[in-house]
C-alpha atoms as a PDB file:
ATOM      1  CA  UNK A   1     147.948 -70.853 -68.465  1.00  0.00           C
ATOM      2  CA  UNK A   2     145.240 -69.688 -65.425  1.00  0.00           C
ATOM      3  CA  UNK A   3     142.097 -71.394 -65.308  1.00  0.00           C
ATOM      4  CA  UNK A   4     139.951 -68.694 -67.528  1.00  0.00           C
ATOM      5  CA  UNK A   5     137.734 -66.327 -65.785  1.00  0.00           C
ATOM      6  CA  UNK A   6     133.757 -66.657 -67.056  1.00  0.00           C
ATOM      7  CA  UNK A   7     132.516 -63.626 -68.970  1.00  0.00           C
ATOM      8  CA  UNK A   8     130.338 -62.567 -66.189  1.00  0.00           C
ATOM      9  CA  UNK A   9     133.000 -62.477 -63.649  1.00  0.00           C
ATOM     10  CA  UNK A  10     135.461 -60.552 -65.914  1.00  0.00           C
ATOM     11  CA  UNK A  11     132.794 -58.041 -66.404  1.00  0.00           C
ATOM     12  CA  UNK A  12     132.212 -57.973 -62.680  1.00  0.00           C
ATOM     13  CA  UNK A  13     135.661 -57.143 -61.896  1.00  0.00           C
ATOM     14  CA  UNK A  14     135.895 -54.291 -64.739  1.00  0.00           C
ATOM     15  CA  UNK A  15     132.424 -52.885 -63.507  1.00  0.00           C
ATOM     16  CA  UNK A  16     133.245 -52.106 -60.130  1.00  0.00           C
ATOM     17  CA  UNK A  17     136.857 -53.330 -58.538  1.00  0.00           C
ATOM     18  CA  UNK A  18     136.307 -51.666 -55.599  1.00  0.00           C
ATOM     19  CA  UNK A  19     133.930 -54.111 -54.529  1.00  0.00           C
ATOM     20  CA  UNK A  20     136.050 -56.967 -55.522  1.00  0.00           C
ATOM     21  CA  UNK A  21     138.797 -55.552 -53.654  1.00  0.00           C
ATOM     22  CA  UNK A  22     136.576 -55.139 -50.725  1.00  0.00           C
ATOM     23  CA  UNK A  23     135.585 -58.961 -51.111  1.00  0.00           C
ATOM     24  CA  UNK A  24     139.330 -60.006 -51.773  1.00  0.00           C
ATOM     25  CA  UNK A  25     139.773 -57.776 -48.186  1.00  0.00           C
ATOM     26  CA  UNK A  26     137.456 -59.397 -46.198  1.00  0.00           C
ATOM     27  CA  UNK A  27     138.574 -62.877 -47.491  1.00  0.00           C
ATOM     28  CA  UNK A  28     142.526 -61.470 -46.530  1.00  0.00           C
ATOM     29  CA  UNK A  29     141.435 -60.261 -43.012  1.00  0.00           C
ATOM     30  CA  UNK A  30     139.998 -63.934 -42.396  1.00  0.00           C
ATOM     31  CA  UNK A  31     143.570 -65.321 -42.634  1.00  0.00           C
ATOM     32  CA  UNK A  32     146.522 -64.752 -40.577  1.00  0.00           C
ATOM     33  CA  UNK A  33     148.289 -63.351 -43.874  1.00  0.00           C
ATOM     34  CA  UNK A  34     151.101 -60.640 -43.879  1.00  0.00           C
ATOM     35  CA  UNK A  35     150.180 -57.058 -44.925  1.00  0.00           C
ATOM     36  CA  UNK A  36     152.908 -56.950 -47.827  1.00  0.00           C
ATOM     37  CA  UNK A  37     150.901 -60.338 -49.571  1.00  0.00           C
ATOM     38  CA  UNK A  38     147.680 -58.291 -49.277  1.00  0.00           C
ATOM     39  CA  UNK A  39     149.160 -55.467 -51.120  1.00  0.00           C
ATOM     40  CA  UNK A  40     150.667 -57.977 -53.480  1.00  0.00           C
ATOM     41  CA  UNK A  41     147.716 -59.234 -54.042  1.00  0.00           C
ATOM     42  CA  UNK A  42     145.585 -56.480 -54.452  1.00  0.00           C
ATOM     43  CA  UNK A  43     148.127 -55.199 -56.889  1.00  0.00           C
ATOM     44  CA  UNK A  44     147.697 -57.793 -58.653  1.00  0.00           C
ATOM     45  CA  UNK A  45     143.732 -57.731 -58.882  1.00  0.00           C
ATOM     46  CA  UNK A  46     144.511 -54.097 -60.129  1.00  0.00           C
ATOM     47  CA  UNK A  47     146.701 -55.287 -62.863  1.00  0.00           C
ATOM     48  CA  UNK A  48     143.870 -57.772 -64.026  1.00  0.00           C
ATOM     49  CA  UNK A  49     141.472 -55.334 -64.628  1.00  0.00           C
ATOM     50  CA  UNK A  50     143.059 -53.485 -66.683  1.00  0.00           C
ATOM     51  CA  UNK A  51     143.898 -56.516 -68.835  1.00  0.00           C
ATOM     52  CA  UNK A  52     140.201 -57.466 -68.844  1.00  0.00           C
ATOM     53  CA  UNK A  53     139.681 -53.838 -69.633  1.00  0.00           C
ATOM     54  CA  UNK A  54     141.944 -54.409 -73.185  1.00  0.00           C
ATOM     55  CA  UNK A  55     140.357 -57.984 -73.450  1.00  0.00           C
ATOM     56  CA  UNK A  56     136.762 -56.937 -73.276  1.00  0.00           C
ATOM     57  CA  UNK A  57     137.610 -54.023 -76.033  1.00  0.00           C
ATOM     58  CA  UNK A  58     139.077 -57.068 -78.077  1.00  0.00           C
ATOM     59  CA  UNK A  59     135.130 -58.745 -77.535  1.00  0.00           C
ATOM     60  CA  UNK A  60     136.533 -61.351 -75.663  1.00  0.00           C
ATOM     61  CA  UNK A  61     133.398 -63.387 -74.310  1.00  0.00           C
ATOM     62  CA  UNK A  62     131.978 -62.554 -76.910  1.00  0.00           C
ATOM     63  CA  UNK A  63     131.685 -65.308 -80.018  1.00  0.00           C
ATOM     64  CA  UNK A  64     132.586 -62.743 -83.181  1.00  0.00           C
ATOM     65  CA  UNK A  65     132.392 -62.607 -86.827  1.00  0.00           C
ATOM     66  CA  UNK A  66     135.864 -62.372 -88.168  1.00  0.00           C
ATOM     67  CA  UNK A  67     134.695 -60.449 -91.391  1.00  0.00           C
ATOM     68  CA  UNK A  68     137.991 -60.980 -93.572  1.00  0.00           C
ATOM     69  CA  UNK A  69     141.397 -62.566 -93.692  1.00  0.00           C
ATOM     70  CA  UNK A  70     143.248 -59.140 -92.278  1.00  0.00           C
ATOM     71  CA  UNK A  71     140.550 -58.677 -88.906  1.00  0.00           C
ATOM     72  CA  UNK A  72     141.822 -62.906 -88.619  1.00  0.00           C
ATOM     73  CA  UNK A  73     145.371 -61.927 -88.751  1.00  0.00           C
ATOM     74  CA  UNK A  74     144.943 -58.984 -86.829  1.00  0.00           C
ATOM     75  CA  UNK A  75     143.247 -61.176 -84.472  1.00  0.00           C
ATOM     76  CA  UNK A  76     145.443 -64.655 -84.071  1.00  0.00           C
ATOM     77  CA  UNK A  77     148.484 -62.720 -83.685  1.00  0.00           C
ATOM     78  CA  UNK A  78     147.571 -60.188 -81.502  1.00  0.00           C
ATOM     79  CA  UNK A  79     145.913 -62.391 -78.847  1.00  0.00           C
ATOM     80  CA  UNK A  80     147.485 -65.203 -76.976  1.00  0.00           C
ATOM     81  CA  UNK A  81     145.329 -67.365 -77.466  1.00  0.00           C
ATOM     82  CA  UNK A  82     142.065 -67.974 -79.986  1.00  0.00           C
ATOM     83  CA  UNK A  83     140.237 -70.880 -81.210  1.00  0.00           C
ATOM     84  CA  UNK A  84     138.726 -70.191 -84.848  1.00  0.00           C
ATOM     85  CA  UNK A  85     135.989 -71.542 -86.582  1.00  0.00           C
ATOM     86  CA  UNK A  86     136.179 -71.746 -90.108  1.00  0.00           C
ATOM     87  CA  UNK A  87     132.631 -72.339 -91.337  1.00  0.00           C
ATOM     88  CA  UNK A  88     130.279 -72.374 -94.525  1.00  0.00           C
ATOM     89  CA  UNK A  89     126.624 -70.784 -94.088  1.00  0.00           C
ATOM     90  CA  UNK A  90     125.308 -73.835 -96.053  1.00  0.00           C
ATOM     91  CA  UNK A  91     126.984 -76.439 -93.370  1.00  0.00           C
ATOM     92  CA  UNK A  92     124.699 -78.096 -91.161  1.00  0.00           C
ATOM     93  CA  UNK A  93     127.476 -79.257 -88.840  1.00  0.00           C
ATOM     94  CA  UNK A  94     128.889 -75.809 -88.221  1.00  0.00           C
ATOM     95  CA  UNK A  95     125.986 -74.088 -87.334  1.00  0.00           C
ATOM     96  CA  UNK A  96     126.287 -77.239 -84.554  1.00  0.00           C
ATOM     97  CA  UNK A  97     129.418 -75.749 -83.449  1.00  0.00           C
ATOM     98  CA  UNK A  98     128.799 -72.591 -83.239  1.00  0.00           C
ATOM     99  CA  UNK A  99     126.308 -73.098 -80.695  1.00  0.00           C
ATOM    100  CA  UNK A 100     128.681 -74.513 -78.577  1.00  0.00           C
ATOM    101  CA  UNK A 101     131.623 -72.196 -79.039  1.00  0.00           C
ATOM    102  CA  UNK A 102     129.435 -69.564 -78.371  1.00  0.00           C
ATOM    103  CA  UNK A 103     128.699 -71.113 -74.795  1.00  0.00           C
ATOM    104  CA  UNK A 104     132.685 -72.105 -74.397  1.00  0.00           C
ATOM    105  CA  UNK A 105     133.309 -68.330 -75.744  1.00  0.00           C
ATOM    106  CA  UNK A 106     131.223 -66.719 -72.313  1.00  0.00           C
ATOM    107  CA  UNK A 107     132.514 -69.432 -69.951  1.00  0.00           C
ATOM    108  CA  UNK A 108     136.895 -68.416 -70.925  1.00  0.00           C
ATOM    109  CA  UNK A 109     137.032 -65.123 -71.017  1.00  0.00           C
ATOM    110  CA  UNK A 110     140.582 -65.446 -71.422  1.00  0.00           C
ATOM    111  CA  UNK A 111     140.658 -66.913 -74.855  1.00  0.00           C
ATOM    112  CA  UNK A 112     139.202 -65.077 -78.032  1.00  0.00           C
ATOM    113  CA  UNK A 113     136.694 -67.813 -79.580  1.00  0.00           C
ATOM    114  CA  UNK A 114     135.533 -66.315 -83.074  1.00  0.00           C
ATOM    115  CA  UNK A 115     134.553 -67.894 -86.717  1.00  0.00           C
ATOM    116  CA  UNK A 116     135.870 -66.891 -90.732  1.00  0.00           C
ATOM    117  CA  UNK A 117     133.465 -67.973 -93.580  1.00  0.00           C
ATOM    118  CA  UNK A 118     135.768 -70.095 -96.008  1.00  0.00           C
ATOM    119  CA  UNK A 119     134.345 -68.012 -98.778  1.00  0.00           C
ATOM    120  CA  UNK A 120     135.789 -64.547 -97.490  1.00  0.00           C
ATOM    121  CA  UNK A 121     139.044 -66.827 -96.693  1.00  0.00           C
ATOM    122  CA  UNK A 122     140.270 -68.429 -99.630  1.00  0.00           C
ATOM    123  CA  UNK A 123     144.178 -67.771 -99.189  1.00  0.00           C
ATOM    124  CA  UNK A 124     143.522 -69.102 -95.621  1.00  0.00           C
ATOM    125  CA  UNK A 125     141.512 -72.166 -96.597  1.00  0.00           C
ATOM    126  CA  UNK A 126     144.329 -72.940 -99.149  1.00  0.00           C
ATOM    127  CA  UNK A 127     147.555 -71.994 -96.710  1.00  0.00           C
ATOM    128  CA  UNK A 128     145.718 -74.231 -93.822  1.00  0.00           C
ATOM    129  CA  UNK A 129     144.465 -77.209 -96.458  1.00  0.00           C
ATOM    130  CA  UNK A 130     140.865 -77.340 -95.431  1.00  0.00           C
ATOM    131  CA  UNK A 131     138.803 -80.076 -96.902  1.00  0.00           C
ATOM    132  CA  UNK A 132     136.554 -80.846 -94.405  1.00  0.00           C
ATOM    133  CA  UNK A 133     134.249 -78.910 -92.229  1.00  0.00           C
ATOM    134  CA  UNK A 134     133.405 -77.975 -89.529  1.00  0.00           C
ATOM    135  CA  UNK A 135     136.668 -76.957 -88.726  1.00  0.00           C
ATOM    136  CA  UNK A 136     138.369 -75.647 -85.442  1.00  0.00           C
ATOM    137  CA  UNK A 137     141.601 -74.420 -85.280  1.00  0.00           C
ATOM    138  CA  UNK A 138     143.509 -73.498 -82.261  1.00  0.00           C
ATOM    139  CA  UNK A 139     146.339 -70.172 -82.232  1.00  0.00           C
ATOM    140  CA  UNK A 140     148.647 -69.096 -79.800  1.00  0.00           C
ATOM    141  CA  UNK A 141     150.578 -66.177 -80.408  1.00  0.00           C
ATOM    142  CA  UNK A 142     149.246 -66.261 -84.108  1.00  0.00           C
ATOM    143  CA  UNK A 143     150.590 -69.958 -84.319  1.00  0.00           C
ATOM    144  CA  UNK A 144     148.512 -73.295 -84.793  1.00  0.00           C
ATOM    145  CA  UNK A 145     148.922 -75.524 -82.051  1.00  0.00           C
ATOM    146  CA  UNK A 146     145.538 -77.747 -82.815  1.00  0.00           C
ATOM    147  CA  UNK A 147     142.821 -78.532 -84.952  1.00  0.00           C
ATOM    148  CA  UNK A 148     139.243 -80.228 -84.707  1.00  0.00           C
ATOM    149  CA  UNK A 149     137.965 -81.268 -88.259  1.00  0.00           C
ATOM    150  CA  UNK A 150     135.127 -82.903 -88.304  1.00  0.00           C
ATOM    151  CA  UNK A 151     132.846 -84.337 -85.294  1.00  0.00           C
ATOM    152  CA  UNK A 152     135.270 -87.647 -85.304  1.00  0.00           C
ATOM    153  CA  UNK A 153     137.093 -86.593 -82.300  1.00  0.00           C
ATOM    154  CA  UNK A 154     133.659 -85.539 -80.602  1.00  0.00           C
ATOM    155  CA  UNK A 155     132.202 -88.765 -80.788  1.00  0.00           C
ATOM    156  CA  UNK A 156     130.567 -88.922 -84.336  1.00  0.00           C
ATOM    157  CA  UNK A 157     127.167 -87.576 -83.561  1.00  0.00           C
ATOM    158  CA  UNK A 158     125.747 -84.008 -83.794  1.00  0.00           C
ATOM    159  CA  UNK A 159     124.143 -84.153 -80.231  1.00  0.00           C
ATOM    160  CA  UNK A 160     127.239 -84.696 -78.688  1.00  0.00           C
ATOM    161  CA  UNK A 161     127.029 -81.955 -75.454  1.00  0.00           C
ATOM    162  CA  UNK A 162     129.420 -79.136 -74.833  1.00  0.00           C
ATOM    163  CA  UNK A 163     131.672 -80.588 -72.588  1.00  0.00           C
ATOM    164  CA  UNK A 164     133.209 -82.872 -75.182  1.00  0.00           C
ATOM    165  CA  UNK A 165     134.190 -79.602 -77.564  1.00  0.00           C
ATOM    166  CA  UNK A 166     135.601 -78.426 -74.260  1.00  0.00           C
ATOM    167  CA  UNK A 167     137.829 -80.908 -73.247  1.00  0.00           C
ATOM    168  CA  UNK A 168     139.399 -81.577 -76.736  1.00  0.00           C
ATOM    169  CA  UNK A 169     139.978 -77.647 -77.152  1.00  0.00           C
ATOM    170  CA  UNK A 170     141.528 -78.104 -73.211  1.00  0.00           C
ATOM    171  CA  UNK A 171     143.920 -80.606 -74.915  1.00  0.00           C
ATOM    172  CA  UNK A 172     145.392 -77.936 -77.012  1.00  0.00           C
ATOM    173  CA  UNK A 173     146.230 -75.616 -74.326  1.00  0.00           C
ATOM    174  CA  UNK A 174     143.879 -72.753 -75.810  1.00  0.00           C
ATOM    175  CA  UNK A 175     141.796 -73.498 -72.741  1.00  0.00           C
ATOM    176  CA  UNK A 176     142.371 -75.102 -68.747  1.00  0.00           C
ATOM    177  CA  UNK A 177     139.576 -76.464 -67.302  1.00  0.00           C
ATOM    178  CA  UNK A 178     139.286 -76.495 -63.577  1.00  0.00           C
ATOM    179  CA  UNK A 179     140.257 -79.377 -61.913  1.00  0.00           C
ATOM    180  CA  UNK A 180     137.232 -80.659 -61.154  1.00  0.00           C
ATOM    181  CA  UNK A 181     136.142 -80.366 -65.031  1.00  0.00           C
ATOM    182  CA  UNK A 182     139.587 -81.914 -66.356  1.00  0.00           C
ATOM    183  CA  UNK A 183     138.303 -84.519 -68.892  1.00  0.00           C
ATOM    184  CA  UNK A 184     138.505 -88.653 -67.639  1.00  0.00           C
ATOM    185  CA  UNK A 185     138.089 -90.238 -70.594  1.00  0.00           C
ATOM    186  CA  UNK A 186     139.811 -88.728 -74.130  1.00  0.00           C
ATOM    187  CA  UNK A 187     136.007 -88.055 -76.070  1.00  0.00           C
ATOM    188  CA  UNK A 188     133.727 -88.085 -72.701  1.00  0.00           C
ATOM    189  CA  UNK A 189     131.237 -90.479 -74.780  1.00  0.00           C
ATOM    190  CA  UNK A 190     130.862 -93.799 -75.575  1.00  0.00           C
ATOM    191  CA  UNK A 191     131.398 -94.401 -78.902  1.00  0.00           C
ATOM    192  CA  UNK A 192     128.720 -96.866 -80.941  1.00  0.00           C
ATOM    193  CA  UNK A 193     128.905 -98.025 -84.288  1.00  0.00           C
ATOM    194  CA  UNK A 194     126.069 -95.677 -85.131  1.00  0.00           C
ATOM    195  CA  UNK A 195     128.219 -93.010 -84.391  1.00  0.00           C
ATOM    196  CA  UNK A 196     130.986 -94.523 -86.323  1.00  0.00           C
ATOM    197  CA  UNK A 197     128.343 -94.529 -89.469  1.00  0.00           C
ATOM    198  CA  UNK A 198     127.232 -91.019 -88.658  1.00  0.00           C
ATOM    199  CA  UNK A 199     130.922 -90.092 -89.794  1.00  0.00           C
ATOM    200  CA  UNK A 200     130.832 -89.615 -93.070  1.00  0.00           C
ATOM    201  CA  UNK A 201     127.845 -86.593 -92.384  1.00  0.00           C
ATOM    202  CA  UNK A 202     131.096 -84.193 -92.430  1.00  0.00           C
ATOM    203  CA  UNK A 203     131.249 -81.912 -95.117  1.00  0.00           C
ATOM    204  CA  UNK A 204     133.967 -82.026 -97.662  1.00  0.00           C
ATOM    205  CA  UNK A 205     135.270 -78.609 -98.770  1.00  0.00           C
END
């Protein structure tokens, strides 16, 4: 999987492509590169606009409301990959995390970040065993390939920042970071035993 385009440079590129392919030109003409690899390549900026085109029409970069079990079906298995928040309105914790999957959701444009109340997704909550929320699951090709329950695996506080969501989710393969982001330590915080007492703040389902 590509490093994930931002929202805003998606949107860029399905605003006006001429002018990206008049930036990809001029960045071309600067190297000593054959005139079949500029076509190539310019082919293939053509081809990715017209997937962003179908992406943006599925509201990806956008952080959505999947409104029932079907639109979350519809959803997982029509998109390669999604991360899915299954949340109560009640839930201190996951109004926590959706703050920062709506960030993560305009920064990888790529991947469909949405969230299912667990009271319009009963058969869901029983197939998937939820007890405990917050919880984040990761799909690919309609298929669970992770999960985040709780804040224990993002340090057991509720200010933990951003970047700690984001490197677990990059873990599952839903996401790639660029290199320079890739994650150095597995949480990204140093754990205390505050933190570890702050664990049991998760809510049970």
């Amino acid at each position: 999987m590509a490093a994930s385009a931002t929202a805003e440079h998606a949107q860029a590129i399905i605003d006006d492509q001429s002018l990206v392919e008049e930036q990809l030109w001029e960045e071309l003409e600067k190297e000593d590169i054959p005139s079949y690899i500029r076509e190539s390549r310019l082919e293939a900026l053509k081809k990715q606009s017209q997937q962003y085109h179908m992406m943006k029409e599925q509201q990806h970069g956008e952080y959505t409301l999947l409104e029932d079990e079907k639109t979350f079906l519809d959803t997982t298995t029509s998109i390669t990959h999604c991360v899915v928040h299954f949340f109560h309105p009640d839930f201190r914790r996951c109004s926590i995390i959706d703050g920062h999957l709506e960030k993560l959701s305009q920064k990888y444009f790529e991947t469909k970040f949405g969230r299912i109340s667990v009271e319009k997704a009963k058969f869901l909550v029983n197939k998937l065993k939820i007890q405990v929320l917050p919880a984040v699951y990761c799909f690919k090709k309609g298929i669970v390939v992770d999960k985040i329950v709780g804040f224990e695996e993002l340090g057991n506080t509720d200010d933990f920042r951003t970047e700690v969501l984001e490197r677990r989710l990059a873990k599952s393969g839903c996401i790639e970071m660029a290199e320079d982001e890739a994650p150095k330590t597995i949480f990204g915080v140093q754990r205390s035993n505050k933190q570890d007492e702050d664990s049991s703040d998760d809510d049970d389902y």
